[in-house]
PDB file of N, CA and C in Angstrom:
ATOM      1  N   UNK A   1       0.821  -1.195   0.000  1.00  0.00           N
ATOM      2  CA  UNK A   1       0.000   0.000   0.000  1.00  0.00           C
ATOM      3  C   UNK A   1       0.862   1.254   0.000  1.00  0.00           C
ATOM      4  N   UNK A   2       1.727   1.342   0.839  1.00  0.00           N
ATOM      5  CA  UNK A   2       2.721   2.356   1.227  1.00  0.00           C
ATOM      6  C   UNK A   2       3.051   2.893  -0.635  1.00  0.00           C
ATOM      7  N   UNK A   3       3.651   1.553  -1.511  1.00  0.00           N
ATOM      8  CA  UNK A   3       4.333   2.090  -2.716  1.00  0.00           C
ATOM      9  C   UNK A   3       3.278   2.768  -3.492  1.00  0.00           C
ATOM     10  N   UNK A   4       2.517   2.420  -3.444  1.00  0.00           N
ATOM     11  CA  UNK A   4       0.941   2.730  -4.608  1.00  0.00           C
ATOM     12  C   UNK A   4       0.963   4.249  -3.956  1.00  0.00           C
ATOM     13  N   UNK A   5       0.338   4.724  -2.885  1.00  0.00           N
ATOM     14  CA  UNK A   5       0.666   5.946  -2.435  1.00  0.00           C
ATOM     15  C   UNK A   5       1.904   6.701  -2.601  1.00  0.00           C
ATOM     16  N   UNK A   6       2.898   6.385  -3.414  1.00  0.00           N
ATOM     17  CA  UNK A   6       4.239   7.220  -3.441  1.00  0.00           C
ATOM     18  C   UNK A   6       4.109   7.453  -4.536  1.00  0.00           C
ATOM     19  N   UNK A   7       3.142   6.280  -5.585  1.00  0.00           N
ATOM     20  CA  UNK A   7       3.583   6.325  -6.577  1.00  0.00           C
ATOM     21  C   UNK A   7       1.926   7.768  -6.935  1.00  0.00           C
ATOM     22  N   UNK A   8       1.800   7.308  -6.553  1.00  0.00           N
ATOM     23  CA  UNK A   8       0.204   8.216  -6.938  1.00  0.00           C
ATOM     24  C   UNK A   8       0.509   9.944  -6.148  1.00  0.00           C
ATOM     25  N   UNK A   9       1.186   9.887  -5.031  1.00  0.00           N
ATOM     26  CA  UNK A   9       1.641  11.445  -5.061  1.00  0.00           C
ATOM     27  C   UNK A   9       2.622  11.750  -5.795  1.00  0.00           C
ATOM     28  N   UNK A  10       3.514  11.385  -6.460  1.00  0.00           N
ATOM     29  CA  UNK A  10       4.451  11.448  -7.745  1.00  0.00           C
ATOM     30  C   UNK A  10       3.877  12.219  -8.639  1.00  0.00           C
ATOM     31  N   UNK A  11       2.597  11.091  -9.120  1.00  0.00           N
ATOM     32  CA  UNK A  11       2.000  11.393 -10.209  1.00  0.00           C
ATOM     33  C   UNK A  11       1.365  12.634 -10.651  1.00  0.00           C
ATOM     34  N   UNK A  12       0.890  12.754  -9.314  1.00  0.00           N
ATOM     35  CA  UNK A  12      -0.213  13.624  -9.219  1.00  0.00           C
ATOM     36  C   UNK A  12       0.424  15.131  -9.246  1.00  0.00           C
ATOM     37  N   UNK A  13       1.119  15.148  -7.832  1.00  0.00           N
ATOM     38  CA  UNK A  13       2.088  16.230  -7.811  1.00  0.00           C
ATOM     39  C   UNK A  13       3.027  16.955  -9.174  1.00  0.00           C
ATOM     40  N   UNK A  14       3.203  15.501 -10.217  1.00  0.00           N
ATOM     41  CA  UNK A  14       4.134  15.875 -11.081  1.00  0.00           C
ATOM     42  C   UNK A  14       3.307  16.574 -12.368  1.00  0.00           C
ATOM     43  N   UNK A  15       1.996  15.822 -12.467  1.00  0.00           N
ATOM     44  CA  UNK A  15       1.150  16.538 -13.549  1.00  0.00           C
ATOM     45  C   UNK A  15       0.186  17.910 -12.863  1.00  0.00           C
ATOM     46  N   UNK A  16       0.568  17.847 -11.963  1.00  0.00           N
ATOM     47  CA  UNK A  16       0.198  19.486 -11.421  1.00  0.00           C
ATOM     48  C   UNK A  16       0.939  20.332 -11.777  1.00  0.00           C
ATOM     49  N   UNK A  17       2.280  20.050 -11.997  1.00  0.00           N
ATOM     50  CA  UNK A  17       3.666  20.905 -11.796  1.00  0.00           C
ATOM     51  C   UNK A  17       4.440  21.331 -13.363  1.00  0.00           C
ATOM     52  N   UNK A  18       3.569  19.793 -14.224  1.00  0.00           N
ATOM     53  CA  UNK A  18       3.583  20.187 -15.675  1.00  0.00           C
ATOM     54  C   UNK A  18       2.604  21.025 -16.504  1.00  0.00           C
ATOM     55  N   UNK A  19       1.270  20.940 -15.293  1.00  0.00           N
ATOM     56  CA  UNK A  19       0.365  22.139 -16.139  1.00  0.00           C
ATOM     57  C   UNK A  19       0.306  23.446 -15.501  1.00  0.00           C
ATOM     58  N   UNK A  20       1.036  23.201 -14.591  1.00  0.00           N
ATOM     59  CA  UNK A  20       1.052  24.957 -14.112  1.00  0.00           C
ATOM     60  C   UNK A  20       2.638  25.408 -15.174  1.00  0.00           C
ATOM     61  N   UNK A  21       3.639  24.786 -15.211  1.00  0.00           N
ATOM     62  CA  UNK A  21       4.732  24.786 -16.127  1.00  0.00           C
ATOM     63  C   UNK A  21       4.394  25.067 -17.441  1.00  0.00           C
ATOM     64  N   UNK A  22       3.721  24.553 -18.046  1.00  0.00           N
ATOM     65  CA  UNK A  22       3.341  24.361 -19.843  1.00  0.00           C
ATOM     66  C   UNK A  22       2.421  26.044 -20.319  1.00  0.00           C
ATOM     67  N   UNK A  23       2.265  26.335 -19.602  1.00  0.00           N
ATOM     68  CA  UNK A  23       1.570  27.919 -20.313  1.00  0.00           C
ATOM     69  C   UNK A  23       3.405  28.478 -20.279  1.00  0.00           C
ATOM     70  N   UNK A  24       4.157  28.461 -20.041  1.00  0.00           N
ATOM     71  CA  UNK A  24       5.508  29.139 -20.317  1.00  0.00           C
ATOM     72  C   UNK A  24       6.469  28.799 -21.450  1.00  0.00           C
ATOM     73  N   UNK A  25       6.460  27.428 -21.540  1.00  0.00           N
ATOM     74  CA  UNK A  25       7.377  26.385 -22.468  1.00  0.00           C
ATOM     75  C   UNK A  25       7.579  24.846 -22.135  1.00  0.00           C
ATOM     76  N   UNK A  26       7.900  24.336 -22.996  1.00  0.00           N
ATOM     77  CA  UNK A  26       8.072  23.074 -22.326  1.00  0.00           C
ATOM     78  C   UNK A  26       9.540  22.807 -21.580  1.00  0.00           C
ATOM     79  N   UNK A  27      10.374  23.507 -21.850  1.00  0.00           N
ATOM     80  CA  UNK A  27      11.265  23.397 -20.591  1.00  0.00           C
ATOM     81  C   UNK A  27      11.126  23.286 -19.419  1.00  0.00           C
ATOM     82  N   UNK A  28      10.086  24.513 -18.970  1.00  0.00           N
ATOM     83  CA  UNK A  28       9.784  25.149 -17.867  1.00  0.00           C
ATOM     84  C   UNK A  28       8.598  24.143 -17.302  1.00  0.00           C
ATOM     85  N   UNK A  29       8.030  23.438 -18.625  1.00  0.00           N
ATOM     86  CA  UNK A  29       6.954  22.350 -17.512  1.00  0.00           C
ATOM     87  C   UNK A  29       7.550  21.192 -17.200  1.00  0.00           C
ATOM     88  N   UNK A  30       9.053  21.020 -18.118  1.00  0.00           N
ATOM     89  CA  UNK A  30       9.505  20.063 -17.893  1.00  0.00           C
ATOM     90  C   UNK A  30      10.119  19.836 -16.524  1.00  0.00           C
ATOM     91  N   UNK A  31      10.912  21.206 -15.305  1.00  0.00           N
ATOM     92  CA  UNK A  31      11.467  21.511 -14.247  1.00  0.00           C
ATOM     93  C   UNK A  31      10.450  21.745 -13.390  1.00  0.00           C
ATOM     94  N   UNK A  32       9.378  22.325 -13.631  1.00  0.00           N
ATOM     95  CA  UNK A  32       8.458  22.348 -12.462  1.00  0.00           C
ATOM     96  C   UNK A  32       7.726  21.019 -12.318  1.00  0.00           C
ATOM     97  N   UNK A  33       7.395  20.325 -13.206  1.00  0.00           N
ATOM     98  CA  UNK A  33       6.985  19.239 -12.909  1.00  0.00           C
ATOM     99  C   UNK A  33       7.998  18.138 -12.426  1.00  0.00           C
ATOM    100  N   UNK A  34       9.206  18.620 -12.477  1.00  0.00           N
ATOM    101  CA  UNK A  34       9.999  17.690 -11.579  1.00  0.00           C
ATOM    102  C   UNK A  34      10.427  17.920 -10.353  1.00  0.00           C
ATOM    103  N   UNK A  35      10.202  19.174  -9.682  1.00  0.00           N
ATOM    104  CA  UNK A  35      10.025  19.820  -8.676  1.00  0.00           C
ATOM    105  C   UNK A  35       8.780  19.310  -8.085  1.00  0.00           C
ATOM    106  N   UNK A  36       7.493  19.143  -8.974  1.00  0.00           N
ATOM    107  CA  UNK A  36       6.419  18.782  -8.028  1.00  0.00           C
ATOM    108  C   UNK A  36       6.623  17.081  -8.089  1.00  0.00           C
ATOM    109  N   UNK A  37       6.940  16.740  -8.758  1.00  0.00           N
ATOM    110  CA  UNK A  37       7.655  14.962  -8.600  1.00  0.00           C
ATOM    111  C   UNK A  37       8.152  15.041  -7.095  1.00  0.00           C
ATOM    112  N   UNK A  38       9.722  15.738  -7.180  1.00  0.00           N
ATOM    113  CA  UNK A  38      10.143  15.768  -5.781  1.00  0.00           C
ATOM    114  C   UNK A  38       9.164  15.946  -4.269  1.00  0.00           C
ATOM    115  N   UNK A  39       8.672  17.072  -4.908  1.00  0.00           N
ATOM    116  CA  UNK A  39       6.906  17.681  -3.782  1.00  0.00           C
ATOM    117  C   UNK A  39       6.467  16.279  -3.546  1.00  0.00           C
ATOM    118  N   UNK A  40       6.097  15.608  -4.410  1.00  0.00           N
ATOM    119  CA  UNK A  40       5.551  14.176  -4.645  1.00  0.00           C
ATOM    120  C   UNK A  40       5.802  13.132  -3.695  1.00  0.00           C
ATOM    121  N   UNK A  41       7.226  13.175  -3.614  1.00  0.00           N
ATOM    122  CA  UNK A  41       7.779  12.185  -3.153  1.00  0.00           C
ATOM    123  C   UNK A  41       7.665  12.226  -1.243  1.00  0.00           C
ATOM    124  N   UNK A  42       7.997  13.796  -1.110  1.00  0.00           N
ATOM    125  CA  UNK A  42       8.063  14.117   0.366  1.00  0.00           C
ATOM    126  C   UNK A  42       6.716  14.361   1.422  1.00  0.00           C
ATOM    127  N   UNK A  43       5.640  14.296   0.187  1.00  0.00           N
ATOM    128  CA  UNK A  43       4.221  14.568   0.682  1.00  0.00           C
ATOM    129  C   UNK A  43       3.609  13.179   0.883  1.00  0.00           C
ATOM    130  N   UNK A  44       4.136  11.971  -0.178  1.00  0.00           N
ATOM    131  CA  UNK A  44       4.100  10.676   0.083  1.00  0.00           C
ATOM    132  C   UNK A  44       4.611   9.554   1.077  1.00  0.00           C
ATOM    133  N   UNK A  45       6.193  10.053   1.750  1.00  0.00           N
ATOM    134  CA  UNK A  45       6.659   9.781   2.283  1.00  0.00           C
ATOM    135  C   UNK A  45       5.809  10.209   3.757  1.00  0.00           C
ATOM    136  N   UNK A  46       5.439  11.516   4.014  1.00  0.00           N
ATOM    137  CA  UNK A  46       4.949  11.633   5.128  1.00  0.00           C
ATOM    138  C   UNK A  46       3.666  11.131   5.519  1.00  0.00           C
ATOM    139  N   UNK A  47       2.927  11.282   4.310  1.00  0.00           N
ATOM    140  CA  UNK A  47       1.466  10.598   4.313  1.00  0.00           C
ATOM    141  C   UNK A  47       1.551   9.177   4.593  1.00  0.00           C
ATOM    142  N   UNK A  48       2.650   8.332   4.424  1.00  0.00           N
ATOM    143  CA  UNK A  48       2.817   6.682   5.134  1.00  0.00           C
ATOM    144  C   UNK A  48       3.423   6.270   6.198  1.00  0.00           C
ATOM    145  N   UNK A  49       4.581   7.721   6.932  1.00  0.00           N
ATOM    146  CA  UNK A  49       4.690   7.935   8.405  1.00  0.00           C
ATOM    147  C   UNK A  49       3.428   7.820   9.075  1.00  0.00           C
ATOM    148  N   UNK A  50       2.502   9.092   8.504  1.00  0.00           N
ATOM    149  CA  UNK A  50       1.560   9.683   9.481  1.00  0.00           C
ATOM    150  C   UNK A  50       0.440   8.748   9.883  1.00  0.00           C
ATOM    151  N   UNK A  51      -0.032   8.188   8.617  1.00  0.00           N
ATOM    152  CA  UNK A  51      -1.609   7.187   8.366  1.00  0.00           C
ATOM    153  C   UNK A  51      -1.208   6.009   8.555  1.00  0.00           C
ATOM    154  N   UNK A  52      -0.031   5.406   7.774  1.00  0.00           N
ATOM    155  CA  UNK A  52       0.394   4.016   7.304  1.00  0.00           C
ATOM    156  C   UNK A  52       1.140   3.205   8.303  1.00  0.00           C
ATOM    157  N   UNK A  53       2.151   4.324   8.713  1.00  0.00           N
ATOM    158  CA  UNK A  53       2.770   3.978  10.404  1.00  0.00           C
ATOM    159  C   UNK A  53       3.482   2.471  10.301  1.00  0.00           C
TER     160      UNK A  53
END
């Protein structure tokens, strides 16, 4: 359960980060959406401390 949740705030986080990115260029959705990947990862990680334990 823990991985499915890492993998799904990844996702999620990362296609947030490519459509707030993509009205600029695709460079720029390409780095923010890997920024919200990272976001992804640390919002996932805590969410299976906090709930998953």
């Amino acid at each position: 359960m823990k991985k499915i949740i890492l993998f799904l705030s990844i996702t999620l986080f990362g296609w947030i980060g490519w459509w707030l990115g993509e009205s600029v260029g695709l460079m720029t959705a390409y780095l923010v959406s890997m920024a919200g990947s990272l976001l992804g990862v640390v919002v996932g990680v805590k969410f299976n401390q906090r709930y998953l334990g």
